[in-house]
N, C-alpha and C. Protein backbone atom coordinates (compact mmCIF):
# COMPACT_ATOMS: atom_id res chain seq x y z
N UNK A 1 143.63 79.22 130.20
CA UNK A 1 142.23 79.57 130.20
C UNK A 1 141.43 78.43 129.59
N UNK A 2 140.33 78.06 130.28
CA UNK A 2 139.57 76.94 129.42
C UNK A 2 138.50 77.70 129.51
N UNK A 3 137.42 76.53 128.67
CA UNK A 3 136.22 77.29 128.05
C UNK A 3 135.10 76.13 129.15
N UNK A 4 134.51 76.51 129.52
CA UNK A 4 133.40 75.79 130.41
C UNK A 4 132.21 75.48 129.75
N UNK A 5 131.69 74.67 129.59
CA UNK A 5 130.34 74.45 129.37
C UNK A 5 128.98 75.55 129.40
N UNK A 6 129.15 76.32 130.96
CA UNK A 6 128.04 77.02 131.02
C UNK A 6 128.64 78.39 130.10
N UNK A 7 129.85 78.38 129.95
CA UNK A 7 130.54 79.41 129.20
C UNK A 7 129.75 79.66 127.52
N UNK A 8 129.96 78.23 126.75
CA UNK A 8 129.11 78.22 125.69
C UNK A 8 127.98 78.64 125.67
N UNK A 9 126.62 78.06 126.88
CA UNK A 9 125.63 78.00 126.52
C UNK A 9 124.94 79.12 127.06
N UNK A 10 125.57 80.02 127.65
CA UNK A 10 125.28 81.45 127.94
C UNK A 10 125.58 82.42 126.77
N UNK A 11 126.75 82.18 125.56
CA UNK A 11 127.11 82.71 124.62
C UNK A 11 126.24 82.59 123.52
N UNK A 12 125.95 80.87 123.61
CA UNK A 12 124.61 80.33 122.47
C UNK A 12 123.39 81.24 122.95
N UNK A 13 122.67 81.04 124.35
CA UNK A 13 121.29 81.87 124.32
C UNK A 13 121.63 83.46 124.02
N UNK A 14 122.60 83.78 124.45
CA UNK A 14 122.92 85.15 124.10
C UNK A 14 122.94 85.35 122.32
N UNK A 15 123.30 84.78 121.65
CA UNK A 15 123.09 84.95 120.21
C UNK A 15 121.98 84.36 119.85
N UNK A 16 121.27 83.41 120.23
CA UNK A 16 120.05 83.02 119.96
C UNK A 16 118.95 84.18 120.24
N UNK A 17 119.37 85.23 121.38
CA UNK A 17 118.33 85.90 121.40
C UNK A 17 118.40 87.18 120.08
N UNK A 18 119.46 87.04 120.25
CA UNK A 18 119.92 88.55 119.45
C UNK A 18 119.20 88.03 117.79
N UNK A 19 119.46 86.78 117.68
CA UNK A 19 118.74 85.98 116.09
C UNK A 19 117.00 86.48 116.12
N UNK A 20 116.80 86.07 117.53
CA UNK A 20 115.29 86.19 117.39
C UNK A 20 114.76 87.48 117.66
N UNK A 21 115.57 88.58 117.96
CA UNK A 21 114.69 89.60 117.91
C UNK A 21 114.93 89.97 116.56
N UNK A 22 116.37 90.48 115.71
CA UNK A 22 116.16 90.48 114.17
C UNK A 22 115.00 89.38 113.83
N UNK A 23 114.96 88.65 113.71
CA UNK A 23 113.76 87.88 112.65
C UNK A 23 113.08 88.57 113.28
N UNK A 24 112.09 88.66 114.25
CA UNK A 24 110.96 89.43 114.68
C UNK A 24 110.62 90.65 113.95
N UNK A 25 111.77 91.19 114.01
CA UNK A 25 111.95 92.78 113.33
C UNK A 25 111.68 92.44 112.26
N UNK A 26 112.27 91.68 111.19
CA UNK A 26 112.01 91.41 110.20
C UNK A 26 111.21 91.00 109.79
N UNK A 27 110.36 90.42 110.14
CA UNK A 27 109.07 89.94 109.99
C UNK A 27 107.62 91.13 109.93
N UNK A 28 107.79 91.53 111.17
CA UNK A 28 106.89 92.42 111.54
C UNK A 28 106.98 93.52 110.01
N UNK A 29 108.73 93.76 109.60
CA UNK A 29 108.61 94.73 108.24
C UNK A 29 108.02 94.63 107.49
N UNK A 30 108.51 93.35 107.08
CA UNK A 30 107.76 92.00 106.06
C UNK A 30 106.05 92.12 105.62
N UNK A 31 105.49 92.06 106.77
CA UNK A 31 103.79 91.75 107.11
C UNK A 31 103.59 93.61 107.33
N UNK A 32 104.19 94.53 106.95
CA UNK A 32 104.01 95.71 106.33
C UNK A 32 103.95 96.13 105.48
N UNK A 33 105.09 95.56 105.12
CA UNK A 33 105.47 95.65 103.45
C UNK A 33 104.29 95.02 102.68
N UNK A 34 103.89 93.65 103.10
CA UNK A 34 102.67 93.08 101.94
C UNK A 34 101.12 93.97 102.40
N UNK A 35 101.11 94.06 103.09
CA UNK A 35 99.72 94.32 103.62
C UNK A 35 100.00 96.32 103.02
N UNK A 36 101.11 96.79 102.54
CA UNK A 36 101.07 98.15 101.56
C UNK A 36 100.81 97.82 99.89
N UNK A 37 101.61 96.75 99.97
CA UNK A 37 101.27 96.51 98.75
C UNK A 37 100.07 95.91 97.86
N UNK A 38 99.26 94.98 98.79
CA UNK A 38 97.75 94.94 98.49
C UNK A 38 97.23 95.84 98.79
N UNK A 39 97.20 97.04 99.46
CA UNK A 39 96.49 98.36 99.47
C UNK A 39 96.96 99.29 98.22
N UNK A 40 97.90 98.98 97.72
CA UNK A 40 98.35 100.08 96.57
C UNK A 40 97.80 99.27 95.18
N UNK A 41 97.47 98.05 94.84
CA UNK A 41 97.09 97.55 94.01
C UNK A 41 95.60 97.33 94.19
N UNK A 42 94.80 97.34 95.44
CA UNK A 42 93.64 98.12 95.34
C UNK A 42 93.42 99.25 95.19
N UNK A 43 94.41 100.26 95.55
CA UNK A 43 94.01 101.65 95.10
C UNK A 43 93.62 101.75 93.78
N UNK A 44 94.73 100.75 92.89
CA UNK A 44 95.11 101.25 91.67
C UNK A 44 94.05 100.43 90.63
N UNK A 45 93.50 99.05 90.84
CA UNK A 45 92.65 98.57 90.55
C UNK A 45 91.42 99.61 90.83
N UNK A 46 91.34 100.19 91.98
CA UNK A 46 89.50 100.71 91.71
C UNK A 46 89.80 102.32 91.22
N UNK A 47 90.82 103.14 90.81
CA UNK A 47 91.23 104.00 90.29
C UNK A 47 91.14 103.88 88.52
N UNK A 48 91.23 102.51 88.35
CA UNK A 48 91.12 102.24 87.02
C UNK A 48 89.72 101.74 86.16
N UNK A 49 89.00 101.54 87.23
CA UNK A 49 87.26 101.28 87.19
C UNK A 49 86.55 102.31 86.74
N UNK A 50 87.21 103.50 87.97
CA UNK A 50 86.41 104.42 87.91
C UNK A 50 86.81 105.61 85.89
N UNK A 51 88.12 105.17 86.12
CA UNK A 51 88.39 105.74 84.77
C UNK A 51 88.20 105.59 83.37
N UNK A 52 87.78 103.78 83.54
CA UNK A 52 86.89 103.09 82.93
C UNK A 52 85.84 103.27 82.51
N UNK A 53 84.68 103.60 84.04
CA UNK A 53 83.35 103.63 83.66
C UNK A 53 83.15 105.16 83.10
N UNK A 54 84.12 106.38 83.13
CA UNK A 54 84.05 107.57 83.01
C UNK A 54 83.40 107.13 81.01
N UNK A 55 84.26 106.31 80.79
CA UNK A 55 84.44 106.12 79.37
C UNK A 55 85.24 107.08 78.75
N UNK A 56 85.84 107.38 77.41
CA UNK A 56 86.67 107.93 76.54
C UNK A 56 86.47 108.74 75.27
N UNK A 57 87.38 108.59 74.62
CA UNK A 57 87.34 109.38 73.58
C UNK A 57 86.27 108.54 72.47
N UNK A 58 85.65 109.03 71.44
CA UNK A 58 84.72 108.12 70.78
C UNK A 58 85.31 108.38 69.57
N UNK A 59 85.64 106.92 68.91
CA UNK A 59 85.90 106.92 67.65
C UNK A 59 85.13 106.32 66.34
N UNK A 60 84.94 107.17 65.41
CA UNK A 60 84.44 106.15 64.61
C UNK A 60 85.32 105.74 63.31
N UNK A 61 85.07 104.68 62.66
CA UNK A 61 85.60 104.24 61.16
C UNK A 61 84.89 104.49 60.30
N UNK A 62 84.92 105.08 59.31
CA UNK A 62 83.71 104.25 58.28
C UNK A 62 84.84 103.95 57.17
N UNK A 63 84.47 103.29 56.35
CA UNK A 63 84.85 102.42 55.69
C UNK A 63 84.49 102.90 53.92
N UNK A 64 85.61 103.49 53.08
CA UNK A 64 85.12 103.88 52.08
C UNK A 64 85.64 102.82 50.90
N UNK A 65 84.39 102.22 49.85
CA UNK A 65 85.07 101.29 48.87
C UNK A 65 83.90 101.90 48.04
């Protein structure tokens, strides 16, 4: 049995494709994954504004000498 030339390079595009649809896939996850995670750190940034401007508990010191 020998190995032919067009033998390889039908085996190469055949794994070359199979490479490029994983990365694709992976990618596309990827550019999900970030584009959740700047939405969850804006949530959480203007969640913390608002809890902010609510204002808090009021404390005072005074100071006895």
């Amino acid at each position: 049995m020998t190995i032919e030339r067009s033998d390889l390079e039908a085996k190469f595009r055949q794994v070359q494709s199979a490479v490029d649809d994983t990365a694709s896939t992976a990618k596309n996850a990827g550019i999900g994954l970030a584009i959740g995670g700047v939405l969850l750190v804006l949530l959480v940034y203007l969640l913390g504004r608002r809890k902010g401007k609510k204002g808090g508990a009021q404390l005072e010191i005074y100071r006895l000498s």
